[in-house]
C-alpha atoms as a PDB file:
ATOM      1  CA  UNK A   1      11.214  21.842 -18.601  1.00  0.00           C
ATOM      2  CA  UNK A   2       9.230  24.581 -16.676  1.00  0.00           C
ATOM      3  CA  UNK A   3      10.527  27.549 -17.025  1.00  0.00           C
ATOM      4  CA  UNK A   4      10.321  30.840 -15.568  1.00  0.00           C
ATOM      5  CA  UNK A   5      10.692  34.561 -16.234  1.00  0.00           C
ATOM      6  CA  UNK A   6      10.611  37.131 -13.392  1.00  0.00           C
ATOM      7  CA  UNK A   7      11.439  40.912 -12.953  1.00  0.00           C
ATOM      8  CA  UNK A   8       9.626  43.882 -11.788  1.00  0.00           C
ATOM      9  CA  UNK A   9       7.594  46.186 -13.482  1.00  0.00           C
ATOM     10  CA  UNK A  10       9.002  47.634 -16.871  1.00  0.00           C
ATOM     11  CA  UNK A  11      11.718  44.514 -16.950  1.00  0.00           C
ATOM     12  CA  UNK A  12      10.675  43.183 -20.385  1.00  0.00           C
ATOM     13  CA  UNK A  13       9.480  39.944 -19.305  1.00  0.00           C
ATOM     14  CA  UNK A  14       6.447  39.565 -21.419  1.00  0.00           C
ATOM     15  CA  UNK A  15       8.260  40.763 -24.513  1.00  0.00           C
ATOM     16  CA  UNK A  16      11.155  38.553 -24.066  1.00  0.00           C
ATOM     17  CA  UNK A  17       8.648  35.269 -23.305  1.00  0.00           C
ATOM     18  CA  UNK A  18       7.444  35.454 -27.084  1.00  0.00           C
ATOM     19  CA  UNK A  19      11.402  35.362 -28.471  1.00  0.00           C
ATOM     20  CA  UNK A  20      12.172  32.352 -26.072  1.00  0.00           C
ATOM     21  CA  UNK A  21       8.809  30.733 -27.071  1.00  0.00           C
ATOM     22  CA  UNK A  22       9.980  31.508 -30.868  1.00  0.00           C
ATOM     23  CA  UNK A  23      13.317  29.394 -30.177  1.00  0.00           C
ATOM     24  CA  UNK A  24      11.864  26.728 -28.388  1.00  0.00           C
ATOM     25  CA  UNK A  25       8.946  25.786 -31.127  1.00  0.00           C
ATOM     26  CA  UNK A  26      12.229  26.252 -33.835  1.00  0.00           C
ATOM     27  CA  UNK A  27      14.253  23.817 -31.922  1.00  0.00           C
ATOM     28  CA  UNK A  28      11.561  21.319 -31.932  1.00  0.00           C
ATOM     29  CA  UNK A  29       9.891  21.672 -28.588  1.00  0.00           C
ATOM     30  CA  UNK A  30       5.975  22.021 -28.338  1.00  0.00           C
ATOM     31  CA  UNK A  31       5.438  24.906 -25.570  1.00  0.00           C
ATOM     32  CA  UNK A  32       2.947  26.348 -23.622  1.00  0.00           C
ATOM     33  CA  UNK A  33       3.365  30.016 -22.653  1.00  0.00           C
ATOM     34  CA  UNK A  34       1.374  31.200 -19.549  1.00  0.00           C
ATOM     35  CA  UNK A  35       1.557  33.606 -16.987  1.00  0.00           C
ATOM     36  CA  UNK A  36       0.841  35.132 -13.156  1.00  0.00           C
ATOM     37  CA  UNK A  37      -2.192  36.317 -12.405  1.00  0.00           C
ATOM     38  CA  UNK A  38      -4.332  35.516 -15.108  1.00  0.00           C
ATOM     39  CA  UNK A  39      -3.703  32.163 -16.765  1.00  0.00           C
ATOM     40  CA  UNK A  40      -7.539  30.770 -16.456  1.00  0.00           C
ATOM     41  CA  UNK A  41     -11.095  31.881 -16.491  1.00  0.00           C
ATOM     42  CA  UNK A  42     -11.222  31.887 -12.761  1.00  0.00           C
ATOM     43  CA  UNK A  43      -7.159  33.856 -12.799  1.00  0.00           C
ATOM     44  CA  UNK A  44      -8.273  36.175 -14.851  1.00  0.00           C
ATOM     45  CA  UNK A  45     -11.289  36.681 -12.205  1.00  0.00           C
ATOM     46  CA  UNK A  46      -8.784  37.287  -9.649  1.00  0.00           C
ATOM     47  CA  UNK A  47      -5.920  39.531 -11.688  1.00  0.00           C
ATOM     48  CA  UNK A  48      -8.927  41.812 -12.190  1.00  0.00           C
ATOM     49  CA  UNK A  49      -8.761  42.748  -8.519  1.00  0.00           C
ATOM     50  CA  UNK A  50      -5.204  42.493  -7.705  1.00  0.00           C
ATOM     51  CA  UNK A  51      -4.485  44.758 -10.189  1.00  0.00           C
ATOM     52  CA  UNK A  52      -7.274  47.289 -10.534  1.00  0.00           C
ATOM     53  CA  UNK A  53      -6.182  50.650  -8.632  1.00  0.00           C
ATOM     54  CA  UNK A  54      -9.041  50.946  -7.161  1.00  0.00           C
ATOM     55  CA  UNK A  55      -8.381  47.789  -4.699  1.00  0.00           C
ATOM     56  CA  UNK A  56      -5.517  50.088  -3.269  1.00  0.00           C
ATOM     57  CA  UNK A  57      -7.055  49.646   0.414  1.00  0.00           C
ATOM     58  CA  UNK A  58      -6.779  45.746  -0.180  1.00  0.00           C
ATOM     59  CA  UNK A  59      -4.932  44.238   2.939  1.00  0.00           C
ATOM     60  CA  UNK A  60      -1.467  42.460   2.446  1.00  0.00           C
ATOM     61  CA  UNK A  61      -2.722  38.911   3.783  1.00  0.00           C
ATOM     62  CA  UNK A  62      -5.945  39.470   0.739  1.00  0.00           C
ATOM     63  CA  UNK A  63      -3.624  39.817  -2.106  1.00  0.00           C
ATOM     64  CA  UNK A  64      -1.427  36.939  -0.839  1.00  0.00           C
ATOM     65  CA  UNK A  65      -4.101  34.516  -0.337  1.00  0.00           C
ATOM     66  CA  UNK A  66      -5.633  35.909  -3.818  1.00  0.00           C
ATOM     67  CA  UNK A  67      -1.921  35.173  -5.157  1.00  0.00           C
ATOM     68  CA  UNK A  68      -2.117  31.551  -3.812  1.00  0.00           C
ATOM     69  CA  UNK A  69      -5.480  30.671  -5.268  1.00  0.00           C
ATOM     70  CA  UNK A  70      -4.538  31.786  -8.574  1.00  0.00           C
ATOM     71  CA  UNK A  71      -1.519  29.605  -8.968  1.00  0.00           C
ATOM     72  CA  UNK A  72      -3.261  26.763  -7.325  1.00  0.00           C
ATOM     73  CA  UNK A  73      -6.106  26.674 -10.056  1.00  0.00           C
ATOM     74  CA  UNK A  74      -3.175  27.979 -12.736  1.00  0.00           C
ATOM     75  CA  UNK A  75      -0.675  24.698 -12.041  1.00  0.00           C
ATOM     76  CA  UNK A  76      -3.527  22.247 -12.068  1.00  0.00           C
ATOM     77  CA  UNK A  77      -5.660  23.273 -14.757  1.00  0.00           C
ATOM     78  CA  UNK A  78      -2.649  24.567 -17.008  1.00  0.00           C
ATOM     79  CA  UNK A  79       1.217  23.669 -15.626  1.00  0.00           C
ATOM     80  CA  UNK A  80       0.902  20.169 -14.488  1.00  0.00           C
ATOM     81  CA  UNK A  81      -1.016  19.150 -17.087  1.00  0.00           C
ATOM     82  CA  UNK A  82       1.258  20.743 -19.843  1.00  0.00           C
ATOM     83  CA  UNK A  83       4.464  18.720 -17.694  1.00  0.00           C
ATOM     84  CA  UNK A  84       2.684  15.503 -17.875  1.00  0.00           C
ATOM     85  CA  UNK A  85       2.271  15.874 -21.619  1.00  0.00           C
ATOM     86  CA  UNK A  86       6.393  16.654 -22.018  1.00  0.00           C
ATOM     87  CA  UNK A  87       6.097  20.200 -23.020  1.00  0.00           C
ATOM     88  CA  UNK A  88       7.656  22.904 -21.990  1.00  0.00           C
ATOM     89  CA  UNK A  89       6.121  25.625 -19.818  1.00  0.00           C
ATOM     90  CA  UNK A  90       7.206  29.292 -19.850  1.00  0.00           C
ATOM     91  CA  UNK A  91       5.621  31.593 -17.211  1.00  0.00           C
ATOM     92  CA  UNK A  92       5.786  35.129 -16.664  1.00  0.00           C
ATOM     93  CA  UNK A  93       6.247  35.166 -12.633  1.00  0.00           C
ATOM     94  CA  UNK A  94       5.406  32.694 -10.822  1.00  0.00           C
ATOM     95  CA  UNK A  95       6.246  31.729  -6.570  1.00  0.00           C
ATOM     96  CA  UNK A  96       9.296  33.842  -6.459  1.00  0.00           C
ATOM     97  CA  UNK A  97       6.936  37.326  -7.194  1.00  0.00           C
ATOM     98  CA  UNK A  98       4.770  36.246  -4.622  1.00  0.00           C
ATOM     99  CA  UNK A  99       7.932  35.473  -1.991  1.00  0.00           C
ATOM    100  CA  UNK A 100       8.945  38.971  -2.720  1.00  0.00           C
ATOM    101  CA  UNK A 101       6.146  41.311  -3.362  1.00  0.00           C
ATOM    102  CA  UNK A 102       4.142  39.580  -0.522  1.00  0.00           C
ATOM    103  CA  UNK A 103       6.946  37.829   1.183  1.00  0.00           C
ATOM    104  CA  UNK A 104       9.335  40.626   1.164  1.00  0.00           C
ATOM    105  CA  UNK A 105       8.319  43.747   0.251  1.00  0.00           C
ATOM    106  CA  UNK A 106       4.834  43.728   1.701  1.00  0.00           C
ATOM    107  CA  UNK A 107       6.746  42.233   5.642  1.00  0.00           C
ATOM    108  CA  UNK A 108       4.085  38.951   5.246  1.00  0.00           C
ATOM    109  CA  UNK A 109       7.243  36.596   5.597  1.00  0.00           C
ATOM    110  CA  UNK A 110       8.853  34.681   3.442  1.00  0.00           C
ATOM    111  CA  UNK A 111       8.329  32.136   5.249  1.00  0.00           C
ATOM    112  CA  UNK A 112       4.628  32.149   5.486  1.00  0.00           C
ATOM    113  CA  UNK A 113       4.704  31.840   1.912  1.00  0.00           C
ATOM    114  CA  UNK A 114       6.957  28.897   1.338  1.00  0.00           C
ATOM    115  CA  UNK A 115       4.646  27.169   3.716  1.00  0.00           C
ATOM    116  CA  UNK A 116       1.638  28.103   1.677  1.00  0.00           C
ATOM    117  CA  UNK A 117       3.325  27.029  -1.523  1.00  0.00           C
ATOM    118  CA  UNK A 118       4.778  23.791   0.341  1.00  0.00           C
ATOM    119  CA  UNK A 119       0.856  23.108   1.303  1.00  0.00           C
ATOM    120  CA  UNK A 120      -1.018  23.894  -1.325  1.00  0.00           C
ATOM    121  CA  UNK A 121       1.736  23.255  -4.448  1.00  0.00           C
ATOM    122  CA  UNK A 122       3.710  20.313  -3.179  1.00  0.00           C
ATOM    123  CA  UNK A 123       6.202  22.761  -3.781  1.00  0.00           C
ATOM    124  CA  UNK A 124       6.189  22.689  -7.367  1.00  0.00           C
ATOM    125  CA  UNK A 125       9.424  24.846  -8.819  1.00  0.00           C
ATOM    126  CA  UNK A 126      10.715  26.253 -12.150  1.00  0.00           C
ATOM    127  CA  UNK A 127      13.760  24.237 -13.233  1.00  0.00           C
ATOM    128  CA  UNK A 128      15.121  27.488 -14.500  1.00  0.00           C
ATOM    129  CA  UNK A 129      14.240  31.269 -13.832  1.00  0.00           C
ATOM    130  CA  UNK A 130      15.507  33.791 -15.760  1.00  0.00           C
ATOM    131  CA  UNK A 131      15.990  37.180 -13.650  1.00  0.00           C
ATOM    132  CA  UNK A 132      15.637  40.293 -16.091  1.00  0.00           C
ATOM    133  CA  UNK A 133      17.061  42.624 -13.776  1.00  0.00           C
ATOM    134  CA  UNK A 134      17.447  46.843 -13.722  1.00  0.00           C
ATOM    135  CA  UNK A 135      16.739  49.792 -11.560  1.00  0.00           C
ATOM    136  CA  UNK A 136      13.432  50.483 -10.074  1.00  0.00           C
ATOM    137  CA  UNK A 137      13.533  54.088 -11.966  1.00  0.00           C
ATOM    138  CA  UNK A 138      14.132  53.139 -14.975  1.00  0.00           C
ATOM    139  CA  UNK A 139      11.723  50.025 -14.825  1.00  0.00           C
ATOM    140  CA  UNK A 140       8.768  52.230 -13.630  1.00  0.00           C
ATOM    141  CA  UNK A 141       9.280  54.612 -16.158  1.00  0.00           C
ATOM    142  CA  UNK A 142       9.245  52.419 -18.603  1.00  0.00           C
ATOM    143  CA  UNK A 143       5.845  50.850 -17.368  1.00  0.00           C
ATOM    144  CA  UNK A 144       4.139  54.117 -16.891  1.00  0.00           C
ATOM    145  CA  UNK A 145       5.603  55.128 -21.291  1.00  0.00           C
ATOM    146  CA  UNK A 146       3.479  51.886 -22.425  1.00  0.00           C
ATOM    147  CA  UNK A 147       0.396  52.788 -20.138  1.00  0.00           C
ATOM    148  CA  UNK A 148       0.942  56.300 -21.447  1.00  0.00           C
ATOM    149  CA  UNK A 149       1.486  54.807 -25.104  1.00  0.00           C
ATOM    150  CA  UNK A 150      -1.493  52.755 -24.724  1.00  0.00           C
ATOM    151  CA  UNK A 151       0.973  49.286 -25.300  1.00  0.00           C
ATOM    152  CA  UNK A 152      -0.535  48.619 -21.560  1.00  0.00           C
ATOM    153  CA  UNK A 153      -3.832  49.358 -19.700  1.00  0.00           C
ATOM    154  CA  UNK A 154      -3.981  51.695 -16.764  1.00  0.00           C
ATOM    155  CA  UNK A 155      -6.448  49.056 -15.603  1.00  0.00           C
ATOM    156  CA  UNK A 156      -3.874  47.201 -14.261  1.00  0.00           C
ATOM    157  CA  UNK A 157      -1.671  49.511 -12.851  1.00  0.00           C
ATOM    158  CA  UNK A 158      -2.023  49.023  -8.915  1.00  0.00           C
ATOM    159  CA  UNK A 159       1.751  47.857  -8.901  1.00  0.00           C
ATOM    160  CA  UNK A 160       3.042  50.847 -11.024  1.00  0.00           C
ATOM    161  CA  UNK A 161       1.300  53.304  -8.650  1.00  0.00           C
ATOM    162  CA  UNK A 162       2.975  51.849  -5.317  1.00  0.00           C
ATOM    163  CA  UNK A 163       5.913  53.913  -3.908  1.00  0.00           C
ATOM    164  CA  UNK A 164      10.069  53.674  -5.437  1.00  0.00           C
ATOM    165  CA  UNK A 165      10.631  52.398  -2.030  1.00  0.00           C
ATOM    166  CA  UNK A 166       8.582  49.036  -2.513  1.00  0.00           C
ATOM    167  CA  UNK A 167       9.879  48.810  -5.725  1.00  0.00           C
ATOM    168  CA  UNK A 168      13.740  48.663  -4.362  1.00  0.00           C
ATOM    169  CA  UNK A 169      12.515  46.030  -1.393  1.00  0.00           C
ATOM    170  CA  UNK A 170      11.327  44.007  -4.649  1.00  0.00           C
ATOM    171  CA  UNK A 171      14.421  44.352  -6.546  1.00  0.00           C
ATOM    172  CA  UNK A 172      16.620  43.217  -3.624  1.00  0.00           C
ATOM    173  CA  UNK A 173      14.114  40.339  -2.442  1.00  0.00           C
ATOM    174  CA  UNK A 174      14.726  38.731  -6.554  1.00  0.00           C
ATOM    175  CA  UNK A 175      18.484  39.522  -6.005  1.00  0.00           C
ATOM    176  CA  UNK A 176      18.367  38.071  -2.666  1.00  0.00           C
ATOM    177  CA  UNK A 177      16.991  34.608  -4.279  1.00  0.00           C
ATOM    178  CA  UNK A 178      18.674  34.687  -7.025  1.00  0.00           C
ATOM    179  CA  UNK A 179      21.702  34.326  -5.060  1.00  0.00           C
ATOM    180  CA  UNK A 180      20.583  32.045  -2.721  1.00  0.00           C
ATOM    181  CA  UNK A 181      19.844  29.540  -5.554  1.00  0.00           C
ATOM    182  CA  UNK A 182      22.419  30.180  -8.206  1.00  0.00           C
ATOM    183  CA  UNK A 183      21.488  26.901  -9.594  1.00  0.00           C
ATOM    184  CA  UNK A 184      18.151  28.021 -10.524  1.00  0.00           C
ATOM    185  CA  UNK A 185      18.553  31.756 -11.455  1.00  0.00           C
ATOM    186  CA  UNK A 186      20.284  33.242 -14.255  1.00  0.00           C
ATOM    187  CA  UNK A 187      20.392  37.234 -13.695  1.00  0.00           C
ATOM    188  CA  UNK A 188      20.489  38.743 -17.049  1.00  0.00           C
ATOM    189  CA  UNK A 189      21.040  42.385 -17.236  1.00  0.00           C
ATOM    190  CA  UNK A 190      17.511  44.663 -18.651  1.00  0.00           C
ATOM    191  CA  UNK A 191      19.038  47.799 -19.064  1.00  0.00           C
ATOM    192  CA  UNK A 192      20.316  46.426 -22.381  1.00  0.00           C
ATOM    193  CA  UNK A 193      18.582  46.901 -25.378  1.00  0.00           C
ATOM    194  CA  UNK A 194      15.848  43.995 -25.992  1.00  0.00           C
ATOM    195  CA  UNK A 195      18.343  42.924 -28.898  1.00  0.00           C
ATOM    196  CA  UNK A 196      20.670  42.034 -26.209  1.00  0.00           C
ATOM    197  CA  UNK A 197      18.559  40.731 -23.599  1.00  0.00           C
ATOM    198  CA  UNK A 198      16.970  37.783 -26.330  1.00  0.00           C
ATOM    199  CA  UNK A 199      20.649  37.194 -27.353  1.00  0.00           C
ATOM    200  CA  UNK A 200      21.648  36.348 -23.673  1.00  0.00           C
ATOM    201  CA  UNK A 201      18.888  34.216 -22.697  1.00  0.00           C
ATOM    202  CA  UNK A 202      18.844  32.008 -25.818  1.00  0.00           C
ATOM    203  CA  UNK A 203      22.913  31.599 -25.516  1.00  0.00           C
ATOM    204  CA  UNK A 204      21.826  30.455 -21.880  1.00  0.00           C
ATOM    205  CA  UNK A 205      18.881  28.715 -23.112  1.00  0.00           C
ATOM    206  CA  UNK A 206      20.902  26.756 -25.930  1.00  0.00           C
ATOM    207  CA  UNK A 207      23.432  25.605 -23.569  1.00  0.00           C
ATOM    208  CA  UNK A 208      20.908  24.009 -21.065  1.00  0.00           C
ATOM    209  CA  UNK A 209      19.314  22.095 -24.107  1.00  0.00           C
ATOM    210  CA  UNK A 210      22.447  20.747 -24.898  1.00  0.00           C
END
């Protein structure tokens, strides 16, 4: 099972991806946990630039295409492989930040992006994304309390640093998707305490296993 965990910044995604890891190896399943950028040599290459704030000037079409050739090298060297083997794969982000970030929120398309992924990915999809949802406010200011706490690096803080406008064009492009593919998405509420949030997506979790 490939599954996915997507949000913007300040959701909890990368906290929450160690409890649902935890579960998963206690329930018997070997599992490899990855992420978007970053997940290989060459990722981690590119995430240096996407997220540095000093590529601020860096044109819309640049970060999608340096999007693209991250998850290209990260689903064959890492995903694929992993799915051939029967684990499981957890991901923080994967397509669906680049539909709306780039897609959406940036005016590329969504369109242009599905193509891309259809192209270069075969269209290769998590069987189940979990949506950790909450306003842009609070998310941001909970991003810019680990930066200032030092639980983050202000090296990577490009993202944090664009405007509460883009950040509300994100949140609605995931709510957008997660409605069009109910299916796939399970919105789970991130204003909760953590507590909360790992008790939600493990009851969800459990069920699917079932």
């Amino acid at each position: 099972m490939f599954i996915s965990l997507e949000g913007i910044e300040g959701s909890g995604k990368t906290s929450q991806i160690k409890t649902i890891a935890d579960y998963l190896a206690a329930s018997g399943y070997e599992c490899v946990v990855t992420r978007e950028p970053g997940a290989t040599a060459i990722g981690r290459k590119i995430r240096s630039i996407l997220l540095d704030p000093a590529s601020e000037r860096m044109d819309s079409t640049t970060e999608l295409l340096l999007y693209m050739a991250d998850r290209v090298q990260h689903v064959r060297e890492i995903i694929v492989p992993a799915l051939s083997d029967g684990k499981m794969v957890l991901c923080d982000r994967f397509y669906d930040a680049t539909v709306v970030y780039q897609g959406i929120a940036r005016g590329i398309g969504i369109h242009t992006v599905y193509s891309l992924h259809k192209l270069l990915l075969d269209g290769i999809q998590p069987d189940i994304t979990f949506l950790l949802d909450l306003p842009p406010e609070e998310g941001l200011a909970r991003a810019w309390k680990q930066i200032e706490n030092g639980s983050r690096t202000g090296n990577e803080s490009r993202f944090e640093r664009e405007t509460l406008r883009f950040h509300e064009r994100v949140r609605a492009g995931y709510l957008k998707l997660a409605h069009e593919e109910p299916d796939r998405f399970r919105i789970i509420d991130a204003m909760k305490n953590p507590e909360t949030v790992q008790k939600a997506i493990i009851k969800i979790l459990a069920a699917l296993l079932d």
